[in-house]
Every structure is written in structure tokens, then in C-alpha cells.
C-alpha atoms as a PDB file:
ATOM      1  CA  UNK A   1     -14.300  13.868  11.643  1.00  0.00           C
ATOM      2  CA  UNK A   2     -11.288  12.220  10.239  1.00  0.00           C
ATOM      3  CA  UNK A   3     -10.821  13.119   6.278  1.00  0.00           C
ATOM      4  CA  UNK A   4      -8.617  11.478   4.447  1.00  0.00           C
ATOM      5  CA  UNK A   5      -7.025  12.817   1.037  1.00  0.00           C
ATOM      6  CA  UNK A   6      -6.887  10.220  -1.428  1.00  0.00           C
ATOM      7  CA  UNK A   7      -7.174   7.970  -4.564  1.00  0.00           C
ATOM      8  CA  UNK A   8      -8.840   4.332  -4.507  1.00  0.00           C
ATOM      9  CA  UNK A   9      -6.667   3.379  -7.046  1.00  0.00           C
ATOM     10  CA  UNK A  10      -3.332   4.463  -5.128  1.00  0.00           C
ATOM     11  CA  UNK A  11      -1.779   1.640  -3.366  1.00  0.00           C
ATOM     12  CA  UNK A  12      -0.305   4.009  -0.683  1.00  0.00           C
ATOM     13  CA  UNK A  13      -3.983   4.993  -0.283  1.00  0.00           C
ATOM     14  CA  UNK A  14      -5.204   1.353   0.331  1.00  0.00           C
ATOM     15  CA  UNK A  15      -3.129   0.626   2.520  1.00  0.00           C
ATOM     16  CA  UNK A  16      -4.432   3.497   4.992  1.00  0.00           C
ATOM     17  CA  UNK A  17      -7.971   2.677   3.316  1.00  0.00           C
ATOM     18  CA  UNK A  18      -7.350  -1.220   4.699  1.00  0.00           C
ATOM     19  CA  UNK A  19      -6.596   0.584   8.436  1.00  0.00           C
ATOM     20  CA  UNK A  20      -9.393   2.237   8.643  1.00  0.00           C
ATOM     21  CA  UNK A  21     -11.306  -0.439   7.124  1.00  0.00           C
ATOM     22  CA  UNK A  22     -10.178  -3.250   9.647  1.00  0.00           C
ATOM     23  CA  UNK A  23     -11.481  -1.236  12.653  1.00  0.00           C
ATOM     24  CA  UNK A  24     -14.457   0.649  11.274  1.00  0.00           C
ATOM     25  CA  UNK A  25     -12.818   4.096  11.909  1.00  0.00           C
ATOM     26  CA  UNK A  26     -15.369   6.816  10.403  1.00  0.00           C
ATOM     27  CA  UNK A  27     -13.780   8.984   8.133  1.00  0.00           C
ATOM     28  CA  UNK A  28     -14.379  11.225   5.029  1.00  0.00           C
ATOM     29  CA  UNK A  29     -12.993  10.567   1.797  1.00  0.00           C
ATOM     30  CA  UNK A  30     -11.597  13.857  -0.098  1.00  0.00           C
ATOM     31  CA  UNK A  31     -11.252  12.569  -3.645  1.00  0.00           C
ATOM     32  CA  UNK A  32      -8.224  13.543  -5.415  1.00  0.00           C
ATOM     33  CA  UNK A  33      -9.809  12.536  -8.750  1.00  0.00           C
ATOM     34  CA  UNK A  34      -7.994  15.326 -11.133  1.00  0.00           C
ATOM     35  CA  UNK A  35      -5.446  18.532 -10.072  1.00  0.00           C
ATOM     36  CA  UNK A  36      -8.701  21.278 -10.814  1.00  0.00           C
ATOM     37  CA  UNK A  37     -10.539  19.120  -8.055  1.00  0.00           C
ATOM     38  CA  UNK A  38     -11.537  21.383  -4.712  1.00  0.00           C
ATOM     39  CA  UNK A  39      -9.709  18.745  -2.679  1.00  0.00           C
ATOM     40  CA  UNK A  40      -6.747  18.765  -4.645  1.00  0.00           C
ATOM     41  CA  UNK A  41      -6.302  22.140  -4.041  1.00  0.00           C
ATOM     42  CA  UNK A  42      -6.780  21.990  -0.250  1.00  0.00           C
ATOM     43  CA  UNK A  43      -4.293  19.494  -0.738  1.00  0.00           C
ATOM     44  CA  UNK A  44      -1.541  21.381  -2.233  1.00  0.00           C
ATOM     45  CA  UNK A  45      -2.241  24.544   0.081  1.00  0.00           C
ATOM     46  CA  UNK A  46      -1.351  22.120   2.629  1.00  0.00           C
ATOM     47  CA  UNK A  47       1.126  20.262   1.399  1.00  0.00           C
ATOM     48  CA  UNK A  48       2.999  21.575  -1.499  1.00  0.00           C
ATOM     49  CA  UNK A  49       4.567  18.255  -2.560  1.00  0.00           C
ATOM     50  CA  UNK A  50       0.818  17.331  -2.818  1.00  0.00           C
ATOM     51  CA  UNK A  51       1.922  13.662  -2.499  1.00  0.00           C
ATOM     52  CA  UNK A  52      -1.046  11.117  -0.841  1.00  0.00           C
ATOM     53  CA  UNK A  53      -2.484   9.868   1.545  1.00  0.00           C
ATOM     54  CA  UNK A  54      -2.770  12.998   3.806  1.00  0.00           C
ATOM     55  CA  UNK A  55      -5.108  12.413   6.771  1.00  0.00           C
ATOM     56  CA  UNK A  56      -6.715  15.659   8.134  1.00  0.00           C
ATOM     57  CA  UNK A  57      -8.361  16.216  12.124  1.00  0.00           C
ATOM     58  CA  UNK A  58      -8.920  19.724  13.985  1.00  0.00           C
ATOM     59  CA  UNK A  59      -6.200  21.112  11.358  1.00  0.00           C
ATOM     60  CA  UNK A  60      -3.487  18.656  12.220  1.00  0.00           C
ATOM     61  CA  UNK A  61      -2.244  17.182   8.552  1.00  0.00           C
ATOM     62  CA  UNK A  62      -0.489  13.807   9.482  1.00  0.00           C
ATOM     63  CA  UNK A  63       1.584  12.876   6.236  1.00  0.00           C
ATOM     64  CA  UNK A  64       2.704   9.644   5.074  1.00  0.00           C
ATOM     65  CA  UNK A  65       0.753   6.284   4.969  1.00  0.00           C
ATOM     66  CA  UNK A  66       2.887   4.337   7.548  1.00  0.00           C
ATOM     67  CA  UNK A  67       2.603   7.080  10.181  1.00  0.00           C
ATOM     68  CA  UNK A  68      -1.016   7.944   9.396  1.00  0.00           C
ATOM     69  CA  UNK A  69      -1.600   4.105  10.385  1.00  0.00           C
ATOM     70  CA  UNK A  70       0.071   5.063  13.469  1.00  0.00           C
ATOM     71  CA  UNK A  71      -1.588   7.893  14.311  1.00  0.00           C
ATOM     72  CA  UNK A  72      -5.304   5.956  14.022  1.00  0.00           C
ATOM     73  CA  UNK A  73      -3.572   3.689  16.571  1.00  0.00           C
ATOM     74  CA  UNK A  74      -2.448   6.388  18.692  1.00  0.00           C
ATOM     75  CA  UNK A  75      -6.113   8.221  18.693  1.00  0.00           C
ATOM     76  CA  UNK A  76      -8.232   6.265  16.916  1.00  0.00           C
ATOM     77  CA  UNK A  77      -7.779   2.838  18.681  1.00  0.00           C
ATOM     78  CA  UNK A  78     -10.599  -0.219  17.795  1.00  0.00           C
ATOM     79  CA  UNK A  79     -10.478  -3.919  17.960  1.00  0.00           C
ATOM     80  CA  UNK A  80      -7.409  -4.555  15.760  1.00  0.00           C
ATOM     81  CA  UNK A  81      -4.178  -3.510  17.315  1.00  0.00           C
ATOM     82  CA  UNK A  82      -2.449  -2.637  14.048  1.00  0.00           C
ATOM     83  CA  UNK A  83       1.231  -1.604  16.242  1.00  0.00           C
ATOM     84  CA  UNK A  84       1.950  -3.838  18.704  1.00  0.00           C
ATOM     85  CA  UNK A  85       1.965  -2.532  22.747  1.00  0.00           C
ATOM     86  CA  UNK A  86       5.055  -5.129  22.856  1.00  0.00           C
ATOM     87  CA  UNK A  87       8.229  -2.817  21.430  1.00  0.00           C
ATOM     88  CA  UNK A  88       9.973  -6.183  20.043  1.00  0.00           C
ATOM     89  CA  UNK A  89       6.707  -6.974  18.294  1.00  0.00           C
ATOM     90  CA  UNK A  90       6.425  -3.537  17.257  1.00  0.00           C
ATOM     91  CA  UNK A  91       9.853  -3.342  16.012  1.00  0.00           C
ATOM     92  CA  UNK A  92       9.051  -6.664  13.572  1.00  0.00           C
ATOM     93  CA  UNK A  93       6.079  -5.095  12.680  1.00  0.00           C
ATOM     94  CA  UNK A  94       7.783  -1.710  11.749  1.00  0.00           C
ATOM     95  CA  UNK A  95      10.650  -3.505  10.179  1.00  0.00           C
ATOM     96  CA  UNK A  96       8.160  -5.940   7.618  1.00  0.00           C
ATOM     97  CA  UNK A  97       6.388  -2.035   6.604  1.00  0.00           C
ATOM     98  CA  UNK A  98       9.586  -0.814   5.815  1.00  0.00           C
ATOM     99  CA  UNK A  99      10.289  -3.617   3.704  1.00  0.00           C
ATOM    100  CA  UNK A 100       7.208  -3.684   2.047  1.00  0.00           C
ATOM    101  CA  UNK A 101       7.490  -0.230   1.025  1.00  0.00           C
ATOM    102  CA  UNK A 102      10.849   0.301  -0.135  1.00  0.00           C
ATOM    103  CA  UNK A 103      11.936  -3.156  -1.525  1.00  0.00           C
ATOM    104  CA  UNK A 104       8.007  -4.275  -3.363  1.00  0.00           C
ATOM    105  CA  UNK A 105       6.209  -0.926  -4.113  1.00  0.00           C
ATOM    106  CA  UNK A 106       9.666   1.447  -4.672  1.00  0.00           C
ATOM    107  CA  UNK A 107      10.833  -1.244  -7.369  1.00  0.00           C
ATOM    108  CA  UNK A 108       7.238  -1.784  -8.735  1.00  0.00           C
ATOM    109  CA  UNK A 109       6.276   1.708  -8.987  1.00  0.00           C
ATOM    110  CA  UNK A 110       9.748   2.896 -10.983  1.00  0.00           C
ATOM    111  CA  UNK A 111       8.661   0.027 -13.481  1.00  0.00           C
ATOM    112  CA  UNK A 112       4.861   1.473 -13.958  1.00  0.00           C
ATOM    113  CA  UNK A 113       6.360   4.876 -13.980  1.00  0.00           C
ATOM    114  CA  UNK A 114       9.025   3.830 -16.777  1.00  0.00           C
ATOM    115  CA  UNK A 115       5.554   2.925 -19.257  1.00  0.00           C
ATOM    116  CA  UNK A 116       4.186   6.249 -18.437  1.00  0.00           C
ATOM    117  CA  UNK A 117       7.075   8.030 -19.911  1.00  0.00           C
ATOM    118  CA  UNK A 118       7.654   9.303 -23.446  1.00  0.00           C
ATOM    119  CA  UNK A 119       9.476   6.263 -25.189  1.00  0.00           C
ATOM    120  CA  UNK A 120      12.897   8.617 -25.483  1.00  0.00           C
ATOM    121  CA  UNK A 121      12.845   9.184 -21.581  1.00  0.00           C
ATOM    122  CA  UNK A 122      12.367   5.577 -20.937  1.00  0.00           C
ATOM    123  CA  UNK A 123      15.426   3.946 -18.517  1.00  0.00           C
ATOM    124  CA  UNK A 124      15.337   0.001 -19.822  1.00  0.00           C
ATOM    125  CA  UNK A 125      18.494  -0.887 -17.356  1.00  0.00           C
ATOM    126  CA  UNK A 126      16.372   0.767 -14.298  1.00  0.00           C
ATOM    127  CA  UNK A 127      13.401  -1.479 -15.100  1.00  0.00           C
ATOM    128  CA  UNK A 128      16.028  -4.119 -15.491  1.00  0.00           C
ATOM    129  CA  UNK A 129      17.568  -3.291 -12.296  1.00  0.00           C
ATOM    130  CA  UNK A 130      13.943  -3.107 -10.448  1.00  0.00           C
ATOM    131  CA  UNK A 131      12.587  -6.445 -11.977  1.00  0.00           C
ATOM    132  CA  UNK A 132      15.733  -8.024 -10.756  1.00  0.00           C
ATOM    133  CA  UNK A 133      15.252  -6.180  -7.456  1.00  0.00           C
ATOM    134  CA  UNK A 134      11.474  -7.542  -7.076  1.00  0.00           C
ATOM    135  CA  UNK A 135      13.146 -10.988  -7.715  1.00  0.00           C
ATOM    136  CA  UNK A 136      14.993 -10.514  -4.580  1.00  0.00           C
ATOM    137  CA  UNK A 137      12.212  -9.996  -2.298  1.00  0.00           C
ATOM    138  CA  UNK A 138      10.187 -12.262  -3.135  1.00  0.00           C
ATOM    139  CA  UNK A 139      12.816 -14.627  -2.588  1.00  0.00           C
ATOM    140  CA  UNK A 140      13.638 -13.254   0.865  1.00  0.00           C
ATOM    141  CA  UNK A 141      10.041 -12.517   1.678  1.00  0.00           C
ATOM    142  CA  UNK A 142       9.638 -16.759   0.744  1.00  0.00           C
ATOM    143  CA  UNK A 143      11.463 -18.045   3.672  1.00  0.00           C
ATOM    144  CA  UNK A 144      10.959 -14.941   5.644  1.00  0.00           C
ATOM    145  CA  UNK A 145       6.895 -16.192   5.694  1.00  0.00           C
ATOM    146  CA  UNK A 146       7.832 -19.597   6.956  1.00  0.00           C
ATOM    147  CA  UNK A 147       5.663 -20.195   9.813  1.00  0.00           C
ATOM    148  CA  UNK A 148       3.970 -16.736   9.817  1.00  0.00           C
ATOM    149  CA  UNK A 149       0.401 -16.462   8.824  1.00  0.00           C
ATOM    150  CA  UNK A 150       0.675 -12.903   8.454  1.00  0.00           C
ATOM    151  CA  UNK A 151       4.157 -10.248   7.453  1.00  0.00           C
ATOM    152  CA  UNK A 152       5.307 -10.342  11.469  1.00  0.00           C
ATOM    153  CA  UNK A 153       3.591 -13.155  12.679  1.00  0.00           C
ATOM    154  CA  UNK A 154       0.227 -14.627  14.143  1.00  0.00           C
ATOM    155  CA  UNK A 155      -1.452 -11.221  14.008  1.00  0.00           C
ATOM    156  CA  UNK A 156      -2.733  -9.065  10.994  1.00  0.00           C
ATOM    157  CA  UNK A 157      -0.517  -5.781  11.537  1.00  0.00           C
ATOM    158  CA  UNK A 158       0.636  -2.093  10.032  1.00  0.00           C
ATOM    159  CA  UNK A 159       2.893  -4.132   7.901  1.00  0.00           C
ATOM    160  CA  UNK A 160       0.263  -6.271   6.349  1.00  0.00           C
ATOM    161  CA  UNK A 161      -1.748  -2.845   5.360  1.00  0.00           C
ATOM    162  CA  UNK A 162       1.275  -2.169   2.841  1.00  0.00           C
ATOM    163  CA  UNK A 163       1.947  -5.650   1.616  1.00  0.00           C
ATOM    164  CA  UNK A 164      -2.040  -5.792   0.336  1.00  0.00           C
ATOM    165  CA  UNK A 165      -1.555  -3.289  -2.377  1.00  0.00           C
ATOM    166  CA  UNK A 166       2.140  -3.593  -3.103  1.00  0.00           C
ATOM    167  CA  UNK A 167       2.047  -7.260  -3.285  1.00  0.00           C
ATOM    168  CA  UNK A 168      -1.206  -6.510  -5.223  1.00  0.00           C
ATOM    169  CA  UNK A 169       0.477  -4.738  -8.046  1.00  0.00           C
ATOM    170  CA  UNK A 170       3.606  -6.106  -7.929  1.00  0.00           C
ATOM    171  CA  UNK A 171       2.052  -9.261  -9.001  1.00  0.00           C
ATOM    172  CA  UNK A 172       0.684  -7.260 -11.959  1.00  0.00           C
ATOM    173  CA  UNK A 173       4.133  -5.604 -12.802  1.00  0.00           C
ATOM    174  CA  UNK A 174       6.192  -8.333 -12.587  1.00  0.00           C
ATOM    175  CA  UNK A 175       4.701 -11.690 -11.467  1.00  0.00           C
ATOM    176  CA  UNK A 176       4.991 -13.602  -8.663  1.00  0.00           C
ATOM    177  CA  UNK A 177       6.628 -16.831 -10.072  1.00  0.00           C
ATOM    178  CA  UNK A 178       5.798 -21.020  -8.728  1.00  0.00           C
ATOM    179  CA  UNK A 179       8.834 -20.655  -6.935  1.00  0.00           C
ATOM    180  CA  UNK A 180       7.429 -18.466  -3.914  1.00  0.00           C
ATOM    181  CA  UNK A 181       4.083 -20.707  -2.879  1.00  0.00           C
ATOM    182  CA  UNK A 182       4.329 -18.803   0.067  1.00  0.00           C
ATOM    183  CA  UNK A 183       4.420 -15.113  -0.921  1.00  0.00           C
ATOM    184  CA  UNK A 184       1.298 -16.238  -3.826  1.00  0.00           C
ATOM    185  CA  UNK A 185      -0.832 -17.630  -0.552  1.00  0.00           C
ATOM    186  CA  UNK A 186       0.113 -14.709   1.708  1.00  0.00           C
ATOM    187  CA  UNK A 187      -1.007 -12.355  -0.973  1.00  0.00           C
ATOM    188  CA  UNK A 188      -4.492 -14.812  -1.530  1.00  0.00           C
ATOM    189  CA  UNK A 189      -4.605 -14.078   2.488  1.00  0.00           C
ATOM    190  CA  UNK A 190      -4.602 -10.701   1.931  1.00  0.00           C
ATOM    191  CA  UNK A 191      -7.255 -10.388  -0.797  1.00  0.00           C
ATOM    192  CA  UNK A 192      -9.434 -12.220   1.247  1.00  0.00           C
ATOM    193  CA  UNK A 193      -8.874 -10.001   4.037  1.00  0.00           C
ATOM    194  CA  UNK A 194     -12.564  -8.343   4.328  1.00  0.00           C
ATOM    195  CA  UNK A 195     -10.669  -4.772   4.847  1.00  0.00           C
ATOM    196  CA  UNK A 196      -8.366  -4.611   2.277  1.00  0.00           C
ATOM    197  CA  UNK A 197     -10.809  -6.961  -0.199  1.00  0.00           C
ATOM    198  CA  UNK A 198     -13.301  -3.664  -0.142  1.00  0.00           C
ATOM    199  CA  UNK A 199     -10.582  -1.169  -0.655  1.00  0.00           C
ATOM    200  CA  UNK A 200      -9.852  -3.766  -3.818  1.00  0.00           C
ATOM    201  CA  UNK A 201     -13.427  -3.346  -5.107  1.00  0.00           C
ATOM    202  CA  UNK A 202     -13.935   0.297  -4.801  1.00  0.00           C
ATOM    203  CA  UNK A 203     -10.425   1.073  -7.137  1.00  0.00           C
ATOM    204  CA  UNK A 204     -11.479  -1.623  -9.768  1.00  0.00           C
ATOM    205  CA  UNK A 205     -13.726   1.218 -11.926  1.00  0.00           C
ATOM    206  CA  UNK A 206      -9.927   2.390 -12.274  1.00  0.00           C
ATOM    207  CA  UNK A 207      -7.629  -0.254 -13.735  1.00  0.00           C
ATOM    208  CA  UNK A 208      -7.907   1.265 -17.350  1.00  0.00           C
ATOM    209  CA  UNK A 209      -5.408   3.932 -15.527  1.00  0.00           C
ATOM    210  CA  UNK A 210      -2.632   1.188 -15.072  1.00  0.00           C
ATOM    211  CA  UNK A 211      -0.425   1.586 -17.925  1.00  0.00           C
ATOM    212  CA  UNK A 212       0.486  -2.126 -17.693  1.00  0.00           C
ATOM    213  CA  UNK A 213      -2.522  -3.259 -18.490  1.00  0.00           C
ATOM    214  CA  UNK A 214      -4.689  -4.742 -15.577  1.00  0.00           C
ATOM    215  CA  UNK A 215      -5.112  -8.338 -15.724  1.00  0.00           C
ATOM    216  CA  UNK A 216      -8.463 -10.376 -15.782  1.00  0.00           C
ATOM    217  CA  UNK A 217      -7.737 -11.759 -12.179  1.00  0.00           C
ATOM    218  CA  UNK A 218      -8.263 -10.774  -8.860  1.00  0.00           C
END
């Protein structure tokens, strides 16, 4: 049995939640809901940085959400071919994750992480910097979705697992203005999206943890 360290709330966690999700893939959840939980300390005897999603089978610890997604489609194969057999399709796919993670959650996370701080640790010209940096890809990601239905194309992919629940609290962090119609109805797509729509539900019991405040939508 697959077992899967994690948070519902996470967004690095939905988006391996959404995987698993879109082809049925049993698994067991190991809730990582404080640091004196038993799973968190199986986590960090495993994994020192004790950073999550960690996916677990026959002692093999597969780190990283992106390559955990890769490994279900390695061993784990169902109905939705997350990775593309094709490697040009696969390198589009690959190349949409990669954007998704560094250039939408890395900016949206250093602004919830700024609130979190004490007020005299607070960095007001990185938030500046990563609000301006958000600005940019939606922009980009706006006429990169022209034509596309999904991140890299006809086909829901690895790269549409991420952009669920970065675009999901990105929105929250800094919104998603009238100016990208097509990043606000790719990100509709998404919540509709039976998969990553149930890893939505099951992390709404924790929205008083975003220091942002969570807003009455979605």
C-alpha cells in the first residue's frame, strides 16, 4: 500500500492528492496534523528536512511532489496518462510544472510566509518584488493558454496537478485581475475538475490556518 505523508491544506500536497485522485490510485493518508504527531515523526526519521509530500512503498521514500506524480505514472499507471509517452509532449508538460511551481506558488508562498512573521522580520520590498512577480505570470500564462484547454494542451496533465492549488491560492494572495479571462477560466476548469475539486473540499475545515484570510469563494 502506497502512503502518502501529508497535509490537505498544503498545496504541494493537493497537487499529488489531485494525481492520485484522477486515477483512483489506493493509498493511505499519514496525517501530518502537528510535529508530536506519530507520522510526523516517521517523517523526520526519514527525511530530516521533514518537508511534504513524501510518498512511501516497500521502504522506498520518493520525495518531492512533481516526481512523486511521476513515480505513480511509472508504477502506478490508470486511465489518465498524467506524463506523456510522446517526449515533446512530455517535455511541454514538464516545462508548464516547472512554471507553475517556481513562478505562481514560489512567489505566492514568500507573500503568505511574510504575514506569518513577527512584524520586525517582515521583508515589504520581497512581497513587493513577489506581487510584481505573480503579475508577470499571469500575464505570460494569458497568452500562453490561448488555444489550450488545459497548461500543455488538449489533455489534463502533471502540470495541471500544480496549477490547481497554486493558481488556487494565488488567487487568494494576490488576485487574479479582468485582464487575464483566460488564466480566471483555466483556474474555474480546474476547480471543477472532480479530482482536484475533492482534494478542495477535504482542506476547507482548514482555511482559518491561512494567515491571509480565506475568502468566502470557491
Amino acid at each position: 500500500m502506497l502512503e502518502l505523508y501529508a497535509h490537505p491544506f498544503s498545496s504541494y500536497c493537493q497537487k499529488v492528492l489531485t494525481a492520485l485522485y484522477e486515477n483512483g490510485t489506493p493509498f493511505r493518508m499519514r496525517l501530518l496534523d502537528s510535529p508530536q504527531c506519530e507520522a510526523w515523526r516517521e517523517l523526520a526519521a526519514m527525511w530530516p528536512i521533514q518537508r511534504f509530500p513524501v510518498l512511501v512503498e516497500d521502504g522506498r521514500v520518493v520525495l518531492e511532489a512533481s516526481c512523486i506524480i511521476e513515480y505513480l505514472q511509472l508504477y502506478h499507471p490508470g486511465p489518465v496518462t498524467l506524463v506523456p509517452q510522446d517526449p515533446h509532449e512530455a517535455l511541454e508538460v514538464r516545462m508548464m510544472d516547472r512554471f507553475f511551481d517556481n513562478y505562481v506558488s514560489t512567489p505566492q508562498q514568500k507573500i503568505v510566509f511574510d504575514a506569518i512573521r513577527a512584524e520586525a522580520d517582515r521583508d515589504p520590498y520581497g512581497v513587493a518584488e513577489a506581487r510584481a512577480q505573480l503579475e508577470k505570470a499571469y500575464a505570460w500564462l494569458e497568452k500562453r493558454l490561448e488555444g489550450r484547454g488545459w497548461a500543455a494542451g488538449a489533455d489534463f496533465s502533471l502540470a495541471d496537478c500544480g496549477a490547481g492549488p497554486f493558481l488556487f491560492y494565488a488567487d487568494w494572495t494576490h488576485r487574479i485581475g479582468d485582464a487575464f479571462p483566460r488564466v480566471l477560466a483555466y483556474r474555474q476548469r480546474l476547480l471543477a475538475r472532480p479530482a482536484f475539486a475533492r482534494a478542495v473540499d477535504e482542506a476547507r475545515p482548514y482555511r482559518s490556518f491561512f494567515p491571509l484570510g480565506a475568502p468566502d469563494r470557491d
